[in-house]
N, C-alpha and C. Protein backbone atom coordinates (compact mmCIF):
# COMPACT_ATOMS: atom_id res chain seq x y z
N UNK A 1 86.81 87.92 143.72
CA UNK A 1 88.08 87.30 143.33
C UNK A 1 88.21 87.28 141.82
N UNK A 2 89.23 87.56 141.24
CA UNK A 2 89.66 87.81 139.92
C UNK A 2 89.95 86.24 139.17
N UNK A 3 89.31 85.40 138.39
CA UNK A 3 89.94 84.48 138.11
C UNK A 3 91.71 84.40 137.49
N UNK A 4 92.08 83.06 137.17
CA UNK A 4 93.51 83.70 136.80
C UNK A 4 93.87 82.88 135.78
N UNK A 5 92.77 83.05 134.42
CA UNK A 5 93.11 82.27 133.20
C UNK A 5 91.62 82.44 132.38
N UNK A 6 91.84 82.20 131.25
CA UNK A 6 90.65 82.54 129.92
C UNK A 6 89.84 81.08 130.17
N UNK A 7 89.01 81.08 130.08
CA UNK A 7 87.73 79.93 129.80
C UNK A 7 88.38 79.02 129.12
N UNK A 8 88.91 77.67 129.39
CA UNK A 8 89.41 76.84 128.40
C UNK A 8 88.18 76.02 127.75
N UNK A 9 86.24 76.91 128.11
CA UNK A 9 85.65 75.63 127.77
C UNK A 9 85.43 76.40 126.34
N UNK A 10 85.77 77.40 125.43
CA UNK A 10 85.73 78.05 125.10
C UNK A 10 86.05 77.78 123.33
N UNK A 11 85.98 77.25 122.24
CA UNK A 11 87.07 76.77 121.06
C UNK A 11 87.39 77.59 120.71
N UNK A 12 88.63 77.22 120.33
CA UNK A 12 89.58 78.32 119.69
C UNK A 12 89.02 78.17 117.74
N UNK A 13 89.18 79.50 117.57
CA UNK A 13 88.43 80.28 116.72
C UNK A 13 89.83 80.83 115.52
N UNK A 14 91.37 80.41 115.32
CA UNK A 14 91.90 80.94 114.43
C UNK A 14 91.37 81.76 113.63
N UNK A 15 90.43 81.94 112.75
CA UNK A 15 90.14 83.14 111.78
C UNK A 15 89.76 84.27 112.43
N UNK A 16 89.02 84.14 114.09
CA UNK A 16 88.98 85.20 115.10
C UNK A 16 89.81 85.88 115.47
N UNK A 17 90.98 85.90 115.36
CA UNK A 17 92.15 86.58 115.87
C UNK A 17 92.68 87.29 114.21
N UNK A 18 92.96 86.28 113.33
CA UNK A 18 93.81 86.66 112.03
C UNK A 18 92.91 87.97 111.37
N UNK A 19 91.65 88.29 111.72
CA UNK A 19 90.87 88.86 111.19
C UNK A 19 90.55 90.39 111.47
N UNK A 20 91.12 90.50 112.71
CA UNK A 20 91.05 91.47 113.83
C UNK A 20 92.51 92.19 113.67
N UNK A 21 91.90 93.44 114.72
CA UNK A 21 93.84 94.23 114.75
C UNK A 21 93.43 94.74 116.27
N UNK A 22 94.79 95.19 116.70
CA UNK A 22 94.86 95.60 118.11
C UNK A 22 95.30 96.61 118.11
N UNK A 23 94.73 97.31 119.21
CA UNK A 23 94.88 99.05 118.97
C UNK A 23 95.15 99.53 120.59
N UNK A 24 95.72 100.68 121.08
CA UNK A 24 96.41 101.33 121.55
C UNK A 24 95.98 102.16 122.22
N UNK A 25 95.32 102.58 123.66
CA UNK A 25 95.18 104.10 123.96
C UNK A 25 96.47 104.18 124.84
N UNK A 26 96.46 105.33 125.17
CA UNK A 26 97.60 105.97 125.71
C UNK A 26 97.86 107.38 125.50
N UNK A 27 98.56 108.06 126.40
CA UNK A 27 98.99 109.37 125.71
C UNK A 27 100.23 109.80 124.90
N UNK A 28 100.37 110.54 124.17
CA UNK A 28 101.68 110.73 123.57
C UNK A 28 102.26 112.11 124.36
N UNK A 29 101.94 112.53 125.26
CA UNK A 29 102.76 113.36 126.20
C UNK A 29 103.72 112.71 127.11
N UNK A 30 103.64 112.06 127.27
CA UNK A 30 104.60 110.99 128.43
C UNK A 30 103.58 110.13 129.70
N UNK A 31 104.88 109.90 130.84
CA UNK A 31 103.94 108.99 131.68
C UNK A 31 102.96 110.04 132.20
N UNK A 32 102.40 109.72 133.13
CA UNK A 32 101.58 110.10 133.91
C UNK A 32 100.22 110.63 133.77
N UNK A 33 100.47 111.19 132.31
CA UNK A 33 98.63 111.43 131.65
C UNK A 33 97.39 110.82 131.75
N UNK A 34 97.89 109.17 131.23
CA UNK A 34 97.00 108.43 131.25
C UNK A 34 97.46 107.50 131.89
N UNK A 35 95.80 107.21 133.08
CA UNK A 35 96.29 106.24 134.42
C UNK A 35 95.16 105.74 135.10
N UNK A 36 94.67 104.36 134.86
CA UNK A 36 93.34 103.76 135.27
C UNK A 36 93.85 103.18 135.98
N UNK A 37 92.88 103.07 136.94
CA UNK A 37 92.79 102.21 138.25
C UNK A 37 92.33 100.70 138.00
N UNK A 38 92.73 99.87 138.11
CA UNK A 38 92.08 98.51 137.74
C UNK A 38 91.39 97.91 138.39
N UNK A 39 91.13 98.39 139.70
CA UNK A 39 89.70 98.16 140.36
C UNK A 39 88.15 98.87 139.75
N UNK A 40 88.83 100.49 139.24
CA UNK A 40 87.95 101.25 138.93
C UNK A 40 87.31 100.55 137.46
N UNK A 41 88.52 99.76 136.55
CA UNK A 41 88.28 99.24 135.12
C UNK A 41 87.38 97.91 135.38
N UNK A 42 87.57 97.48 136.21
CA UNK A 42 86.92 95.73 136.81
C UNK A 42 85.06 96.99 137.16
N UNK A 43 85.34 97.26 137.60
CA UNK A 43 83.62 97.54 138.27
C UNK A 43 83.48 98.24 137.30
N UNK A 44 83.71 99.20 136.24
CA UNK A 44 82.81 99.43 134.95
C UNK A 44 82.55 98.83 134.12
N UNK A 45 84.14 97.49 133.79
CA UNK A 45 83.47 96.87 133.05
C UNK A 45 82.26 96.00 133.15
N UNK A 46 82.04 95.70 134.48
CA UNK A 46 80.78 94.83 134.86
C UNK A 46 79.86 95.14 134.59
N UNK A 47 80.07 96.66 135.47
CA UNK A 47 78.62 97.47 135.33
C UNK A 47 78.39 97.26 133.86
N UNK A 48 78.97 97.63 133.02
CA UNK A 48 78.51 97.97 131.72
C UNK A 48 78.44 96.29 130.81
N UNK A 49 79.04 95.72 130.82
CA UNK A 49 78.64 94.67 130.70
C UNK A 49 78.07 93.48 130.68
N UNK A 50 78.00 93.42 132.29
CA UNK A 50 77.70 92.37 132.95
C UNK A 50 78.05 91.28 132.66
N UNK A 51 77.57 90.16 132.98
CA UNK A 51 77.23 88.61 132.97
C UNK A 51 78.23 88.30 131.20
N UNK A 52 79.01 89.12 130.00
CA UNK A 52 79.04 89.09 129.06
C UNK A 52 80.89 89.11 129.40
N UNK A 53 81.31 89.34 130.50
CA UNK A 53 82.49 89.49 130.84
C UNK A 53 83.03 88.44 131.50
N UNK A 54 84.04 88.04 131.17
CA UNK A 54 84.99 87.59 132.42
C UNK A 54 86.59 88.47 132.42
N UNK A 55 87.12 88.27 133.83
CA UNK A 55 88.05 89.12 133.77
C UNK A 55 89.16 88.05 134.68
N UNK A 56 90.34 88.42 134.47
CA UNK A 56 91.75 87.52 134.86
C UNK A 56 92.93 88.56 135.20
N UNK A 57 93.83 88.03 135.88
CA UNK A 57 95.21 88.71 136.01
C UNK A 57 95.94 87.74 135.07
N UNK A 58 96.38 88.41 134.21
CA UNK A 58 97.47 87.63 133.32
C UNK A 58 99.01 88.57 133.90
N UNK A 59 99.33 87.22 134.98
CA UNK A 59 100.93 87.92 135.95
C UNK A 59 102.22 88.05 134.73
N UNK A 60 102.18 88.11 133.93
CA UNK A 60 103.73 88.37 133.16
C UNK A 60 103.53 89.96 132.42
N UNK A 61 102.38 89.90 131.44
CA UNK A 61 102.19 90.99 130.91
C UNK A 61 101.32 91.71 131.24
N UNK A 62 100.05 91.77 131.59
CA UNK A 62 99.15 92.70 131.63
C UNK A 62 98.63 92.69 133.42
N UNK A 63 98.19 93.91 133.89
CA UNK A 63 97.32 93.85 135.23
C UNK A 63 96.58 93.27 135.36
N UNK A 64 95.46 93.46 133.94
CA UNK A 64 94.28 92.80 134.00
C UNK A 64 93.61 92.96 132.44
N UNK A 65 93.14 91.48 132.69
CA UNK A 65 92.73 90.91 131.17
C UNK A 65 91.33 91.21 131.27
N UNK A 66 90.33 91.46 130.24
CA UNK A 66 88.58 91.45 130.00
C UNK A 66 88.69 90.77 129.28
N UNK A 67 87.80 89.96 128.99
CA UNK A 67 87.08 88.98 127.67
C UNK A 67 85.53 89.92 127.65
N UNK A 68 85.34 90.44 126.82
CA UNK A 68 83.75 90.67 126.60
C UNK A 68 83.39 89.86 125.33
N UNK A 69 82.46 89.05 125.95
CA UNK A 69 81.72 88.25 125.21
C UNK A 69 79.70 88.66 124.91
N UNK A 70 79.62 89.27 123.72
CA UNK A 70 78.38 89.96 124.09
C UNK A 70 77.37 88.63 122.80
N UNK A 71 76.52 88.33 123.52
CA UNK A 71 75.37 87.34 122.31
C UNK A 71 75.14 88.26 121.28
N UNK A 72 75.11 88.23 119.92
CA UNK A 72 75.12 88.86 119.15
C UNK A 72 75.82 90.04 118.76
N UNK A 73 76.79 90.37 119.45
CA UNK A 73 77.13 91.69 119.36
C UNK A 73 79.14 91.06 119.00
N UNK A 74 79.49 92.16 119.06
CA UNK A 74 81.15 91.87 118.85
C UNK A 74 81.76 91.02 119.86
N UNK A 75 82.66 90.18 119.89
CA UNK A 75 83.40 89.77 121.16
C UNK A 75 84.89 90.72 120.79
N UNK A 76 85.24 91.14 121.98
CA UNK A 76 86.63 91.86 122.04
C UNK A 76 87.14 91.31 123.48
N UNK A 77 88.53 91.98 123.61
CA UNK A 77 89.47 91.86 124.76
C UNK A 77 90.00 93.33 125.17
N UNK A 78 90.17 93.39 126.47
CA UNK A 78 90.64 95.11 126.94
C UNK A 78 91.61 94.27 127.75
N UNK A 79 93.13 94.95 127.67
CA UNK A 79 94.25 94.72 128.39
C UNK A 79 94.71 95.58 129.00
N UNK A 80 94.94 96.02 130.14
CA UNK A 80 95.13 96.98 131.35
C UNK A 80 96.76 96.49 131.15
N UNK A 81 97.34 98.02 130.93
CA UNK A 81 99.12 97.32 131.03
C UNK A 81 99.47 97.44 132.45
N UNK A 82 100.27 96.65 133.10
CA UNK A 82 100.67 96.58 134.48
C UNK A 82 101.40 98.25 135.34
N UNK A 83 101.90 99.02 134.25
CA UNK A 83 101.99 100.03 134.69
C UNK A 83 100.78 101.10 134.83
N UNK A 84 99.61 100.75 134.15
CA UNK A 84 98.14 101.65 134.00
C UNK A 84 98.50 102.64 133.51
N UNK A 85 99.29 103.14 132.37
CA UNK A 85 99.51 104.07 131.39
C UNK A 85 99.12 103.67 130.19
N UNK A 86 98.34 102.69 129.80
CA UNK A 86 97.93 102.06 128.23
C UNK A 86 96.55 101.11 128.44
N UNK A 87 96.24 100.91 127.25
CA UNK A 87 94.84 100.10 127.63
C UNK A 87 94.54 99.70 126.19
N UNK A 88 94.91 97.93 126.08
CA UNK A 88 95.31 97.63 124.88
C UNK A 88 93.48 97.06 124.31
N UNK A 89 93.44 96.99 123.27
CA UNK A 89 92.10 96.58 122.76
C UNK A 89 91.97 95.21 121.45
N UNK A 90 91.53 94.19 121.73
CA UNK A 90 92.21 93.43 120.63
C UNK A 90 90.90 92.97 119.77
N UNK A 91 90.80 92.30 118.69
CA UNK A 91 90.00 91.46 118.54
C UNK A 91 88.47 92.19 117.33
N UNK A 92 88.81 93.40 117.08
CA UNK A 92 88.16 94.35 116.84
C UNK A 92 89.13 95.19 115.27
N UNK A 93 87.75 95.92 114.51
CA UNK A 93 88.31 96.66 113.30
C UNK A 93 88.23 98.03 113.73
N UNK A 94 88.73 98.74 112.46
CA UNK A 94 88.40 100.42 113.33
C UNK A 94 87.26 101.10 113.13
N UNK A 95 86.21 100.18 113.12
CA UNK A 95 84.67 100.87 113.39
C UNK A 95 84.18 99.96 114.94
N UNK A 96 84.48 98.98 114.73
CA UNK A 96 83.88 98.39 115.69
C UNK A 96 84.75 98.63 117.50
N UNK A 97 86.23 99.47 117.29
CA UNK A 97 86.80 99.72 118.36
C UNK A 97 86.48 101.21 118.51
N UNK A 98 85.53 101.67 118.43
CA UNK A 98 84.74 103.50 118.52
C UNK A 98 83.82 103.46 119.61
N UNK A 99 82.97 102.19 120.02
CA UNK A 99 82.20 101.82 121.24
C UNK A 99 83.27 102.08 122.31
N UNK A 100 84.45 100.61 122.26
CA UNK A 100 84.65 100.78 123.89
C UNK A 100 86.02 101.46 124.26
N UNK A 101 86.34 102.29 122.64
CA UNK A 101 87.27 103.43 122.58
C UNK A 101 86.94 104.69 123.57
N UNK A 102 85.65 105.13 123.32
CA UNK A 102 84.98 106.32 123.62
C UNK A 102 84.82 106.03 125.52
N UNK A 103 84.45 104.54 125.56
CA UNK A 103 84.07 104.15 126.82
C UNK A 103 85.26 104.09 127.57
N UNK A 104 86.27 103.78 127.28
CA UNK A 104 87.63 104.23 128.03
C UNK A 104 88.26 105.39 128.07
N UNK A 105 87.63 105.85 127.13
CA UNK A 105 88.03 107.89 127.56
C UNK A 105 87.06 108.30 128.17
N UNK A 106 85.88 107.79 128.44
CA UNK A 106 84.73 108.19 129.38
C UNK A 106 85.36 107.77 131.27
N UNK A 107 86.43 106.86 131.20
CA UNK A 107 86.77 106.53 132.63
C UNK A 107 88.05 107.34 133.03
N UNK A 108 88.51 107.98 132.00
CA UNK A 108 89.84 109.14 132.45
C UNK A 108 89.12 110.38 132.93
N UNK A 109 90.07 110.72 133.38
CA UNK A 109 89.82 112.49 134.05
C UNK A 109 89.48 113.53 132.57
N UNK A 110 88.51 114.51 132.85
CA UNK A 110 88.33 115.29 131.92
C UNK A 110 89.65 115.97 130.99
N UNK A 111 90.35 116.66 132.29
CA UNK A 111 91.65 116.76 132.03
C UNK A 111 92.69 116.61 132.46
N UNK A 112 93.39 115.82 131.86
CA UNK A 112 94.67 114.61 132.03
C UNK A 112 95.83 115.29 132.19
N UNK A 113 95.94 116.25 131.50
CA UNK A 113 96.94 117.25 131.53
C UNK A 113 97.99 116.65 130.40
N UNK A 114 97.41 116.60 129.50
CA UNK A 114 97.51 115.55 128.10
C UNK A 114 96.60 115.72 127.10
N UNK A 115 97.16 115.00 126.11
CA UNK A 115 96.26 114.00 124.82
C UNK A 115 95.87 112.56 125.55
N UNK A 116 95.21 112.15 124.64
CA UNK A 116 94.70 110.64 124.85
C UNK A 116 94.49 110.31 123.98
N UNK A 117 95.30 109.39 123.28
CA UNK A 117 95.21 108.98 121.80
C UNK A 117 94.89 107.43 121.57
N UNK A 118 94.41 106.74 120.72
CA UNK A 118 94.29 105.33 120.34
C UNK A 118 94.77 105.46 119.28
N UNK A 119 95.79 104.07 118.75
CA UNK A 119 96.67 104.21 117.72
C UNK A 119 96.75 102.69 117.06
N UNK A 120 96.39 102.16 116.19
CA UNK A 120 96.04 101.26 115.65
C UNK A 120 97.64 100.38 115.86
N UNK A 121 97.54 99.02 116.40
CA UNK A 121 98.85 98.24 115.95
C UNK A 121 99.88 97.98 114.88
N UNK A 122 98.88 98.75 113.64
CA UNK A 122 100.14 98.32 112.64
C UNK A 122 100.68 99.87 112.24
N UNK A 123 100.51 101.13 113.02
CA UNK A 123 100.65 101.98 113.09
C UNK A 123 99.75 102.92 111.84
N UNK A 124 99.09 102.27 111.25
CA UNK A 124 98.72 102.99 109.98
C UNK A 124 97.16 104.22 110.31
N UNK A 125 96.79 104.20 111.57
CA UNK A 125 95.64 105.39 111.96
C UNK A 125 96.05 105.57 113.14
N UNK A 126 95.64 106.80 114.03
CA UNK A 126 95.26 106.65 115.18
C UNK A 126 94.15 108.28 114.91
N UNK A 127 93.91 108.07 116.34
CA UNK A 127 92.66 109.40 116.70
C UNK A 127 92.87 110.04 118.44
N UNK A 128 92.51 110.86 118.05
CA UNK A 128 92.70 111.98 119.21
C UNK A 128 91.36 111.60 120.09
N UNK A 129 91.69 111.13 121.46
CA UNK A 129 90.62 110.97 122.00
C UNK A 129 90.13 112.06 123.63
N UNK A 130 89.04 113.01 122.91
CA UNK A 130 89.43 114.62 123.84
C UNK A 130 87.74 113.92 125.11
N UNK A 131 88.03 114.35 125.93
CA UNK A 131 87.19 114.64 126.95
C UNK A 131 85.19 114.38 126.06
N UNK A 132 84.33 113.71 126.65
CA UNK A 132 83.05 112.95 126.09
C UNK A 132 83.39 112.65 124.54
N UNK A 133 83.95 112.30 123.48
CA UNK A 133 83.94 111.70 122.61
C UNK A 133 83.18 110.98 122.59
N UNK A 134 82.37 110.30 121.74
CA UNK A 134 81.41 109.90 121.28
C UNK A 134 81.88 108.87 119.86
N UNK A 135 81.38 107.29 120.47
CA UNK A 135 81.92 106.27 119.52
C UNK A 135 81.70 106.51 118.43
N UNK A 136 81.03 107.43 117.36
CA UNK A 136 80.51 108.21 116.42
C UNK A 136 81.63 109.33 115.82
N UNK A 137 82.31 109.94 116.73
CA UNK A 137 82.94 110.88 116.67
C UNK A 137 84.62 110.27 116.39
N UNK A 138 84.48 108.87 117.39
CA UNK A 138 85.48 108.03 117.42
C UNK A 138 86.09 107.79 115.77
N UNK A 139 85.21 107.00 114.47
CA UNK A 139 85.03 106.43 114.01
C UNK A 139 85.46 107.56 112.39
N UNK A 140 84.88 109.01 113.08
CA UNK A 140 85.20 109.71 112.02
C UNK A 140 86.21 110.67 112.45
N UNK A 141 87.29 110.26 113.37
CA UNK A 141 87.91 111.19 113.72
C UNK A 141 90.04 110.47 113.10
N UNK A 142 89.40 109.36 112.75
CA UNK A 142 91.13 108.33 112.28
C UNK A 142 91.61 108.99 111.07
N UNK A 143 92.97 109.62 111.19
CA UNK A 143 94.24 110.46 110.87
C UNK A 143 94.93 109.02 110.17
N UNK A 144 94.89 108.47 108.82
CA UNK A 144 95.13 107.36 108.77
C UNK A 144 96.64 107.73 107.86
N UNK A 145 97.68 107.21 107.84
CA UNK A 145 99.23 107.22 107.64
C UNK A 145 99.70 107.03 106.58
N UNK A 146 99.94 107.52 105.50
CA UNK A 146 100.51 106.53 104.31
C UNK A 146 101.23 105.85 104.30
N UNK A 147 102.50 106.34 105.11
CA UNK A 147 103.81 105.23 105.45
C UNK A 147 103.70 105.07 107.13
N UNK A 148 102.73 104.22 107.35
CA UNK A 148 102.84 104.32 109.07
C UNK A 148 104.21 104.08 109.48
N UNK A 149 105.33 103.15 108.97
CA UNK A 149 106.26 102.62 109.96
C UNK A 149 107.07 104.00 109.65
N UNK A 150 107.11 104.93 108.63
CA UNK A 150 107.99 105.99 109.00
C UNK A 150 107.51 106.69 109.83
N UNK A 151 106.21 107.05 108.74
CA UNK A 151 105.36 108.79 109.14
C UNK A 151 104.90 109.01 110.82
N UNK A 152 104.66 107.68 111.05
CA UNK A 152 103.97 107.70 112.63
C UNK A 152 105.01 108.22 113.94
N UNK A 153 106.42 107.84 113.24
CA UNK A 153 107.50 107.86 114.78
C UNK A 153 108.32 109.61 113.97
N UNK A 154 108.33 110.36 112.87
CA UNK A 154 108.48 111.34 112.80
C UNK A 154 107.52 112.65 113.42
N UNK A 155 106.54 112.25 113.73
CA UNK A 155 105.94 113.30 114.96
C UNK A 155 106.94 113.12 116.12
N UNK A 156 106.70 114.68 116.47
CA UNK A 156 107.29 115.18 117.54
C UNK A 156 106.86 115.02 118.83
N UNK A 157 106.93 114.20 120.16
CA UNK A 157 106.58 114.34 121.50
C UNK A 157 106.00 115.93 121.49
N UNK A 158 104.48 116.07 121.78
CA UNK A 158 103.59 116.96 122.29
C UNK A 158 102.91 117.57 120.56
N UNK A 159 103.37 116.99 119.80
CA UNK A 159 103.10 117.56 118.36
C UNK A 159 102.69 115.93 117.94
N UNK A 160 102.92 115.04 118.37
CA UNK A 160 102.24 113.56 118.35
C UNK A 160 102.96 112.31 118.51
N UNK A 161 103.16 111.19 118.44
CA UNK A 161 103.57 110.68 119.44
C UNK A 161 104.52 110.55 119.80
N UNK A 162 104.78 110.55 120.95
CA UNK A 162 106.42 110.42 121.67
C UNK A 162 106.69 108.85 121.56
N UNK A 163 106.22 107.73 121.17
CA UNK A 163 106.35 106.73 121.59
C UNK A 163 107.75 106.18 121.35
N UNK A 164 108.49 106.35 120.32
CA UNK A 164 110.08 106.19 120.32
C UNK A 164 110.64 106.33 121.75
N UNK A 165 110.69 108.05 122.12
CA UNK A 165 111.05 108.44 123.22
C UNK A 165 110.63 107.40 124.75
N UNK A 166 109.45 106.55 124.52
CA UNK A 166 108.91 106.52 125.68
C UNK A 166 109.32 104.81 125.71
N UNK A 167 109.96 103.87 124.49
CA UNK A 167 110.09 102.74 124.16
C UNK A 167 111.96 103.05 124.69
N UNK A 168 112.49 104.06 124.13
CA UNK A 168 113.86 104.39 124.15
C UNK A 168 114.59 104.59 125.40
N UNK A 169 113.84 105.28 126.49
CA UNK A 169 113.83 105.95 126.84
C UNK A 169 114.87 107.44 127.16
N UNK A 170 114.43 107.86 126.10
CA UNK A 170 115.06 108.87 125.01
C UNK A 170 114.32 110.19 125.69
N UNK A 171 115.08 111.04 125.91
CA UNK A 171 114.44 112.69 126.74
C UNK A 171 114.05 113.32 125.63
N UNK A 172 112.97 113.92 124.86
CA UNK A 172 113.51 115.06 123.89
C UNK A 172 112.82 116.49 124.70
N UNK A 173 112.52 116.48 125.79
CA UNK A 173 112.41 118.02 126.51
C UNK A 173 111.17 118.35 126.27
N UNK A 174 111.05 119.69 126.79
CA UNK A 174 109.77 120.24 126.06
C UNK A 174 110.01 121.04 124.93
N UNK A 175 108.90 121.32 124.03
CA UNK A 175 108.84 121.73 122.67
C UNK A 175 108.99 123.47 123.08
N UNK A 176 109.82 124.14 122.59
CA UNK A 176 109.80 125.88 122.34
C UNK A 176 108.37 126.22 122.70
């Protein structure tokens, strides 16, 4: 059974959140590329975690919430979007989101018939995330933006991200 709320025995930590950024996988080809199962995301994250997890249905926005709580190690959050085309990551910088970056392109299909990209929240990096990536590979692979709020939405759907198109829902076809 999935609980259905965060640990309230838990203190809240303000400089834990203000400190952190939230980042993005998804594809920039459109729907259907990228698509986890949230049964399949609940039993890896265990496996791989264990006892360091709890997990929730948060019913308005997300399928399914993770808390990983590791003793000594980073605490982060993985958000399963209710449609299973995105897989939000919070709580984390962009070295320390290359672990369970790599580990969520390790649970997609080799080939998606797509990209698989992670794209930082304030739009200013993202990285191409191709078939075994390696949190290493993760870390030195960020395309970082000078003007994210322009430069990021002037890529082209299949030339990089469609996300205008996919927020809009705006057709722009396929590319020549």
């Amino acid at each position: 059974m999935i609980p259905t709320g965060p640990n309230v025995d838990e203190p809240y930590d303000p400089d834990f959140y203000r400190n952190s950024l939230w980042f993005d996988i998804w594809s920039p080809d459109g729907p259907g590329v990228f698509c986890l199962d949230r049964e399949e995301l609940m039993a890896a994250a265990q496996a791989r975690w264990g006892d360091a997890v709890a997990m929730y249905v948060a019913p308005v926005v997300w399928s399914l919430s993770i808390d990983v709580r590791q003793p000594g190690g980073q605490d982060f959050e993985i958000y399963l979007a209710w449609d299973r085309q995105s897989v939000s990551l919070a709580m984390l910088t962009d070295d320390d989101v290359a672990e369970p970056a790599a580990w969520i392109r390790s649970l997609l299909p080799a080939e998606p018939g797509g990209r698989i990209w992670i794209i930082r929240g304030d739009l200013a990096c993202h990285a191409d995330l191709p078939a075994g990536i390696t949190a290493d590979q993760v870390r030195k692979s960020w395309i970082y933006h000078e003007n994210p709020t322009t430069d990021i939405w002037q890529l082209k759907p299949r030339e990089g991200l469609g996300m205008n198109a996919r927020l809009s829902g705006e057709s722009h076809g396929e590319n020549p």
